[in-house]
C-alpha atoms as a PDB file:
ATOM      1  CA  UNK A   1      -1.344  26.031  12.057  1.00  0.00           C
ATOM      2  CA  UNK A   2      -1.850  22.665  13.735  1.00  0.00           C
ATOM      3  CA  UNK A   3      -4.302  21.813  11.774  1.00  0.00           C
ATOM      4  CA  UNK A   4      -2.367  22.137   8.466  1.00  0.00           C
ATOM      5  CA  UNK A   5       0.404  20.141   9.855  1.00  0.00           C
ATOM      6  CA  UNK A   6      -0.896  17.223  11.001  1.00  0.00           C
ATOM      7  CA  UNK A   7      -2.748  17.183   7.721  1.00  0.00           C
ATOM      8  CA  UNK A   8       0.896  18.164   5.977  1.00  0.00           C
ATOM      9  CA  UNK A   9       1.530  14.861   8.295  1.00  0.00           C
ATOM     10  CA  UNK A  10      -1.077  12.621   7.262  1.00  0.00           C
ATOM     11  CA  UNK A  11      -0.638  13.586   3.231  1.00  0.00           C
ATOM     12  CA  UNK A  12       2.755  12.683   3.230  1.00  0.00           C
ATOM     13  CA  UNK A  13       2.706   9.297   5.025  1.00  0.00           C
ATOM     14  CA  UNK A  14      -0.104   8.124   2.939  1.00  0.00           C
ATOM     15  CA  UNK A  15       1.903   8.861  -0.288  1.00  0.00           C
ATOM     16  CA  UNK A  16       4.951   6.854   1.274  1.00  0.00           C
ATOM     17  CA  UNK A  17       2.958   4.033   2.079  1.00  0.00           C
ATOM     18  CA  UNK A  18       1.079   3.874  -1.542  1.00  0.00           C
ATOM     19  CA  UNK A  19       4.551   3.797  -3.172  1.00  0.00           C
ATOM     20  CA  UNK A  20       5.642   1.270  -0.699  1.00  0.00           C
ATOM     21  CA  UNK A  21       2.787  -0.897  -1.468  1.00  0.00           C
ATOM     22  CA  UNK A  22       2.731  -0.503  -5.060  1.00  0.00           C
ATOM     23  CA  UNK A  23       6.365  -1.750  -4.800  1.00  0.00           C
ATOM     24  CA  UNK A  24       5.056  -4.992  -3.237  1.00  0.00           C
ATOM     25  CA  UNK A  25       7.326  -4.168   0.281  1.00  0.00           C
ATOM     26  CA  UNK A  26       6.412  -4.408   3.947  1.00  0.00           C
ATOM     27  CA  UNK A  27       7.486  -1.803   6.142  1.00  0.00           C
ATOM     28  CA  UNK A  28      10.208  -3.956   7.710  1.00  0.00           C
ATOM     29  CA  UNK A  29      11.759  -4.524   4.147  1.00  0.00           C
ATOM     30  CA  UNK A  30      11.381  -0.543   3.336  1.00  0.00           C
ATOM     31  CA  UNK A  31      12.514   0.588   6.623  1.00  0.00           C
ATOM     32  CA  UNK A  32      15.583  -2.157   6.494  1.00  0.00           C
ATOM     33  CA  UNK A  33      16.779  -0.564   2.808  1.00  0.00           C
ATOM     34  CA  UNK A  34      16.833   3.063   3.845  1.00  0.00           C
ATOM     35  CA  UNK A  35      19.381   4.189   6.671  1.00  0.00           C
ATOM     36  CA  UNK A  36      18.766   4.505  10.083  1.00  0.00           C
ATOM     37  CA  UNK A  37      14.643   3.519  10.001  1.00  0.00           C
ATOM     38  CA  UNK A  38      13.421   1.290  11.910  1.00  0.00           C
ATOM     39  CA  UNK A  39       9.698  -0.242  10.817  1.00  0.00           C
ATOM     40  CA  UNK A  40       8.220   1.549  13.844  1.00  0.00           C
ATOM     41  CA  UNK A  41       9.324   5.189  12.767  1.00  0.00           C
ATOM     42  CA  UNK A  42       8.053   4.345   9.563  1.00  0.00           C
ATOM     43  CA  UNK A  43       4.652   3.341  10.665  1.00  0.00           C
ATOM     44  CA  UNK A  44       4.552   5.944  12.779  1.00  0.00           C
ATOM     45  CA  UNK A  45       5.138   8.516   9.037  1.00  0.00           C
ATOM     46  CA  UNK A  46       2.830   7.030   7.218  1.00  0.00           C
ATOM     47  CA  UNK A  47       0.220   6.887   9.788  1.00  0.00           C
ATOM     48  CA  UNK A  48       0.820  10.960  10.055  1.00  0.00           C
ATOM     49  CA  UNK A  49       2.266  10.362  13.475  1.00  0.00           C
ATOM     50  CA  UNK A  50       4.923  12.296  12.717  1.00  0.00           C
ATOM     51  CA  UNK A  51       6.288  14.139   9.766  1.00  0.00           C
ATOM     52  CA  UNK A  52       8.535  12.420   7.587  1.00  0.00           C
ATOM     53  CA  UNK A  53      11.706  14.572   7.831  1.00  0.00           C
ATOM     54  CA  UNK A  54      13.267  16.155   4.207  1.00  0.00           C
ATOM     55  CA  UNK A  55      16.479  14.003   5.056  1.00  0.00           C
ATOM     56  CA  UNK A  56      15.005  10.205   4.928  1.00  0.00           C
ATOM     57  CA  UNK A  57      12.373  12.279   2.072  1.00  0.00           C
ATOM     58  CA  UNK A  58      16.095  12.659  -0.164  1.00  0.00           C
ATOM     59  CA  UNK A  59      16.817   9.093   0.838  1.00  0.00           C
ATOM     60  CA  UNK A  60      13.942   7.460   0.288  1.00  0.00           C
ATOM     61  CA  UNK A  61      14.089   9.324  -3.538  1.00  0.00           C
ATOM     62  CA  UNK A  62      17.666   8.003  -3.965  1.00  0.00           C
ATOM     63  CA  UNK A  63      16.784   4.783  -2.746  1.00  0.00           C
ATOM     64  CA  UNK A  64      13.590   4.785  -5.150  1.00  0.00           C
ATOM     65  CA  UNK A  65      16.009   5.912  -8.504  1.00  0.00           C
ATOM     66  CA  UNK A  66      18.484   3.475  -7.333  1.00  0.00           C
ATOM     67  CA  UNK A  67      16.994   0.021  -6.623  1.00  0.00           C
ATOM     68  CA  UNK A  68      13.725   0.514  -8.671  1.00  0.00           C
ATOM     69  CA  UNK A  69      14.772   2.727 -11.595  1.00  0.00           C
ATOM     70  CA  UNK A  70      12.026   5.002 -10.729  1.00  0.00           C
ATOM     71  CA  UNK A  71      12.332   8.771 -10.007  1.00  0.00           C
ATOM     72  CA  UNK A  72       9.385  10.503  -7.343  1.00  0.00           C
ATOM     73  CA  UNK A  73       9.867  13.697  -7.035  1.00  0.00           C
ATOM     74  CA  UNK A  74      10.298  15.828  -3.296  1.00  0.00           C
ATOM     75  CA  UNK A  75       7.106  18.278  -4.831  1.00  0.00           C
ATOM     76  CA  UNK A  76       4.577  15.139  -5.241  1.00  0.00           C
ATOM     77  CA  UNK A  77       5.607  13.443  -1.975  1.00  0.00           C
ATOM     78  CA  UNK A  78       5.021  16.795   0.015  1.00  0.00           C
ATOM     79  CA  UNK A  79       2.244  18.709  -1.789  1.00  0.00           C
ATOM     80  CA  UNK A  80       0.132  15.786  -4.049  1.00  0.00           C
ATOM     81  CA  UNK A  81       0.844  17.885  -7.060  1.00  0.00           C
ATOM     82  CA  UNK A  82       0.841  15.087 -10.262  1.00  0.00           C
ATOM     83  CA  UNK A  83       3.579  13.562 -11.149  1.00  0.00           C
ATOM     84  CA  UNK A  84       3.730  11.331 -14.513  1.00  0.00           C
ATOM     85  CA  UNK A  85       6.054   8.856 -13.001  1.00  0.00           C
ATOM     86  CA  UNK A  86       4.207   8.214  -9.514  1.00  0.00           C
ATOM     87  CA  UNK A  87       0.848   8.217 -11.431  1.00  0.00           C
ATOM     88  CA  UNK A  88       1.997   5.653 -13.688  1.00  0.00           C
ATOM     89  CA  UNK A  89       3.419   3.536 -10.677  1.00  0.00           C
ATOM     90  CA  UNK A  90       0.350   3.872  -8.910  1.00  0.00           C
ATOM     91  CA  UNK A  91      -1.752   2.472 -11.332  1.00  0.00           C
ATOM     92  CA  UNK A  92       0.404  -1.289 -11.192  1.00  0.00           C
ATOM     93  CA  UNK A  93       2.635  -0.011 -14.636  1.00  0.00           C
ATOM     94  CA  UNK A  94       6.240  -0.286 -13.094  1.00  0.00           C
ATOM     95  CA  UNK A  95       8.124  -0.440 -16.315  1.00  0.00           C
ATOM     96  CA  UNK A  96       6.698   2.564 -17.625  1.00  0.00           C
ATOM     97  CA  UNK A  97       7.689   4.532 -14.023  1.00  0.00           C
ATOM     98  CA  UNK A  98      11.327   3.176 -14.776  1.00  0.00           C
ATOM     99  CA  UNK A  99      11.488   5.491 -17.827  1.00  0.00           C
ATOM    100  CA  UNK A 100      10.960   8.746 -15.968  1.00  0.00           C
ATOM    101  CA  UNK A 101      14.024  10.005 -15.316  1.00  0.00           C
ATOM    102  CA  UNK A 102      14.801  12.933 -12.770  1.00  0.00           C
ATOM    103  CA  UNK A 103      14.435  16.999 -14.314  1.00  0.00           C
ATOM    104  CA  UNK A 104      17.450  18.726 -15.573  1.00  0.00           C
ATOM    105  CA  UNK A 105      18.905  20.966 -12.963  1.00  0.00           C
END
């Protein structure tokens, strides 16, 4: 179970960190616009250190819709599964990301 956890870990951070860098931010300026983060804990996620908590996940997806206009979704950020949106991001086209807009609940 260890195994799949720190790998659960190691996913996960390197997701955050490839949004964070396609959005052209350090981890200071990330870590200073979400609450409570300093740029250590958030090296220490996306270096699979530690697991980045749902909490900060929800945060860092309001923060995302918010400032950038662009919706990534809890699913993609914890299992990889595609997402249009993120894909789109990835590949350096930001204003087509800011289209995608959250599912219908």
């Amino acid at each position: 179970m260890t195994g799949k956890r720190d790998s659960l870990k190691g996913e996960v951070g390197k997701r955050v960190a490839q949004i964070r860098e396609a959005l052209d931010l350090s981890q200071t300026q990330l870590a200073h616009l979400l609450d409570d983060v300093t740029p250590s804990k958030l090296n220490n996620w996306e270096r699979g250190r530690d697991l980045f908590p749902i909490a900060y996940a929800l945060d860092f997806q309001r923060l995302l819709k918010e400032q950038f206009g662009i919706w990534v979704s809890l699913d993609w950020l914890y299992s990889g599964r595609p997402d249009e949106a993120v894909s789109f991001l990835l590949q350096g086209k930001r204003g087509i990301a800011r289209c995608s807009t959250p599912p219908k609940t």
